[in-house]
N, C-alpha and C. Protein backbone atom coordinates (compact mmCIF):
# COMPACT_ATOMS: atom_id res chain seq x y z
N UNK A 1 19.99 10.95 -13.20
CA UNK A 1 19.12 10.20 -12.31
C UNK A 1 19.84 9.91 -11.01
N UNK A 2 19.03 9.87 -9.92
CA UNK A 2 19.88 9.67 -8.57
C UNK A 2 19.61 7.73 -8.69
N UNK A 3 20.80 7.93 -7.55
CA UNK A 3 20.41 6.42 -7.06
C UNK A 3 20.01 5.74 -6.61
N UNK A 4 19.39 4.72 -6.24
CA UNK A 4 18.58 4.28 -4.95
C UNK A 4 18.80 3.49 -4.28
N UNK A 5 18.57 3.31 -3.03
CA UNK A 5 19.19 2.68 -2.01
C UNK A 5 18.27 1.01 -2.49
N UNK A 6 18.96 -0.35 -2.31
CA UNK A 6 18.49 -1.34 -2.11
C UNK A 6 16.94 -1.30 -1.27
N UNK A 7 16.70 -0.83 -0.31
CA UNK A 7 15.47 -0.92 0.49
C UNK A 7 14.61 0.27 -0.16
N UNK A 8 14.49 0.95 -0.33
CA UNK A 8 13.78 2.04 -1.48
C UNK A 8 13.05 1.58 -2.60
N UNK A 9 11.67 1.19 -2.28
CA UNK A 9 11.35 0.55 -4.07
C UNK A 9 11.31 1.82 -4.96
N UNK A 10 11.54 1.11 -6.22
CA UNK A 10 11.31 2.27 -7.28
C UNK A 10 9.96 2.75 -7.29
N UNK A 11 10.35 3.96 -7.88
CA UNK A 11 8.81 4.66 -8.11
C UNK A 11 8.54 4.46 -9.70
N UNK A 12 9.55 3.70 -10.68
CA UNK A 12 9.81 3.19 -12.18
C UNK A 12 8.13 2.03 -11.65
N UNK A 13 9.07 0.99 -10.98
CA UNK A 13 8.24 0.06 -10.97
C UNK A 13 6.46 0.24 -10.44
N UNK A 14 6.63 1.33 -9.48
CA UNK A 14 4.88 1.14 -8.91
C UNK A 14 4.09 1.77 -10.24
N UNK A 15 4.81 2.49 -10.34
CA UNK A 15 4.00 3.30 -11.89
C UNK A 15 3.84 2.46 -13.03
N UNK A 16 4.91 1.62 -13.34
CA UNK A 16 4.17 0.64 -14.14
C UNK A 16 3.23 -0.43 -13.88
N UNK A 17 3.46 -0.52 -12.29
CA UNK A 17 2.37 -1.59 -12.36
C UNK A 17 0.77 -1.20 -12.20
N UNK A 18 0.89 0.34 -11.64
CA UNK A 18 -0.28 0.83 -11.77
C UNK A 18 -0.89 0.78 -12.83
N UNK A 19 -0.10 1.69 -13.78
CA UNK A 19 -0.18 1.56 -15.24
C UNK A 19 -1.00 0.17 -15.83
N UNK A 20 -0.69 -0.73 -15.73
CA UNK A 20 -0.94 -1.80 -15.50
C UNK A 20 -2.24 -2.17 -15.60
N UNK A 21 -2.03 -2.14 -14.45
CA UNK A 21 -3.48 -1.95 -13.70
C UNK A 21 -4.92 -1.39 -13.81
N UNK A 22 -4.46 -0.33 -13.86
CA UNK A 22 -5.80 0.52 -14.34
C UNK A 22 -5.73 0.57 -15.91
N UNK A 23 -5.04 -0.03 -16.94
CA UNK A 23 -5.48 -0.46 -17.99
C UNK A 23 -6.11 -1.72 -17.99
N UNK A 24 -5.94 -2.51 -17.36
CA UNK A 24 -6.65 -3.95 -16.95
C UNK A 24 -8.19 -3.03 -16.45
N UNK A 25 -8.37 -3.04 -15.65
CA UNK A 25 -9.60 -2.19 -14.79
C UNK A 25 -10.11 -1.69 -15.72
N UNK A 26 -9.61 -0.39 -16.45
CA UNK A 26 -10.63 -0.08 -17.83
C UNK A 26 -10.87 -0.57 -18.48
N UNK A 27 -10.29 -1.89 -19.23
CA UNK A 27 -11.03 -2.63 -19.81
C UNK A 27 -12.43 -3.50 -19.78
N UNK A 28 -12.08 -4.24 -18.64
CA UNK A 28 -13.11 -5.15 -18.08
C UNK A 28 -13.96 -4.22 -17.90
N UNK A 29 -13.78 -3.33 -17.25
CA UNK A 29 -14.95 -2.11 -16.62
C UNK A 29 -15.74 -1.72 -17.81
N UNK A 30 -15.02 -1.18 -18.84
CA UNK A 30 -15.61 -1.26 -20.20
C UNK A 30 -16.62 -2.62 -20.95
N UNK A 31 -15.97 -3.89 -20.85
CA UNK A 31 -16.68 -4.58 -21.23
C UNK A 31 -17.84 -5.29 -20.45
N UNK A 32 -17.35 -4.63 -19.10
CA UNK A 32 -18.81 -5.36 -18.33
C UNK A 32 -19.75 -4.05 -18.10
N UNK A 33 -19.75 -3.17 -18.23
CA UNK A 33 -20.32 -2.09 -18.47
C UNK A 33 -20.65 -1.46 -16.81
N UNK A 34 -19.43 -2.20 -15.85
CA UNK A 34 -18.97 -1.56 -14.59
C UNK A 34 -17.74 -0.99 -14.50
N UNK A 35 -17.70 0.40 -14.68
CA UNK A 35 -16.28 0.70 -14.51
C UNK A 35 -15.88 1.82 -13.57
N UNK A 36 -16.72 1.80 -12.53
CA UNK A 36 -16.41 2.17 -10.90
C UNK A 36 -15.99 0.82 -10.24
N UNK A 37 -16.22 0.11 -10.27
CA UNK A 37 -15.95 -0.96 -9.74
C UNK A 37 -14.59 -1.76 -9.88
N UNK A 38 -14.37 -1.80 -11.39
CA UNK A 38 -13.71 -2.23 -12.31
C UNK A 38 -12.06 -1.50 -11.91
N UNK A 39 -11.96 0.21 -12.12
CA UNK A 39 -11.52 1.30 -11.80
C UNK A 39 -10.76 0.60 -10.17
N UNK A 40 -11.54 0.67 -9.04
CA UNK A 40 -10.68 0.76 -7.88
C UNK A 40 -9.98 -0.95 -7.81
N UNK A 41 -10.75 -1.81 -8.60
CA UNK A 41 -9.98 -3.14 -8.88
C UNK A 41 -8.63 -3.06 -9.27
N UNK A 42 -8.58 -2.27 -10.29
CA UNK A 42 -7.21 -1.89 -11.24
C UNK A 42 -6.43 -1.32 -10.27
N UNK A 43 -7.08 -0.17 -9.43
CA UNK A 43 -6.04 0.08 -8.94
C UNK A 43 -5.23 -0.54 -7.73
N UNK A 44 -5.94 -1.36 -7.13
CA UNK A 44 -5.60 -2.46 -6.05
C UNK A 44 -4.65 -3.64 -6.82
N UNK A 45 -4.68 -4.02 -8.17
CA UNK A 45 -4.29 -4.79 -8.51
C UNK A 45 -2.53 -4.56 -8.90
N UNK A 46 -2.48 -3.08 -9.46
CA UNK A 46 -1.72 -2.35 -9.83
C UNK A 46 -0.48 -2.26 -8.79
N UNK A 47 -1.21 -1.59 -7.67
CA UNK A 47 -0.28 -1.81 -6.61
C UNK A 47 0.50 -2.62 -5.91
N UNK A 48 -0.29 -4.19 -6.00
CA UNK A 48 0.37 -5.25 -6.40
C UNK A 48 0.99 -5.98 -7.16
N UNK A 49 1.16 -5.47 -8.52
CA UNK A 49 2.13 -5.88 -9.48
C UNK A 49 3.19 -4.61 -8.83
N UNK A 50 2.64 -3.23 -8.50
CA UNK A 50 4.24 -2.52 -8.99
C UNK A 50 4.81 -3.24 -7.54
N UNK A 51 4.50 -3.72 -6.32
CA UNK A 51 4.74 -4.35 -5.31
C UNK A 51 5.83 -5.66 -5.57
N UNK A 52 5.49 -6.05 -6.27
CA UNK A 52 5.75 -7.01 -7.27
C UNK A 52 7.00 -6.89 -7.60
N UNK A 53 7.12 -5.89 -8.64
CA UNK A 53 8.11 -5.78 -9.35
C UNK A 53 9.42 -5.08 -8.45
N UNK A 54 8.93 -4.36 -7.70
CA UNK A 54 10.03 -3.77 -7.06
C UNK A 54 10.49 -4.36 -6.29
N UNK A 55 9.99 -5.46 -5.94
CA UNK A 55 10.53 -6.30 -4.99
C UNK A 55 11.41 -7.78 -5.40
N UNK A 56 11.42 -7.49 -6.76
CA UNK A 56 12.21 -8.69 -7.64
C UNK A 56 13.36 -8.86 -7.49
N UNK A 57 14.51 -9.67 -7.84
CA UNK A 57 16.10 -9.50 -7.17
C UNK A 57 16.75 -9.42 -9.07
């Protein structure tokens, strides 16, 4: 694995928070029986957790 510079977020972290994310989004989307809606939620949300995380100390 290479290394990464301090200012470089991981690409570990956005992927999990996507991950995240659009498992949150399919759910609800599933249970509210909106899941276009639901879908680009997750992924907005996602991006803000992996935002999140990569930015932790």
């Amino acid at each position: 694995m290479s290394e990464e510079s301090e200012t470089e977020p991981s690409k570990r972290d956005t992927g999990v928070g996507m991950a995240i994310g659009l498992a949150i989004g399919v759910a609800i989307g599933s249970a509210t029986d909106n899941l276009g809606l639901w879908l680009a939620i997750g992924v907005a949300l996602g991006a803000a957790i992996g935002a999140g995380l990569s930015n932790r100390e």
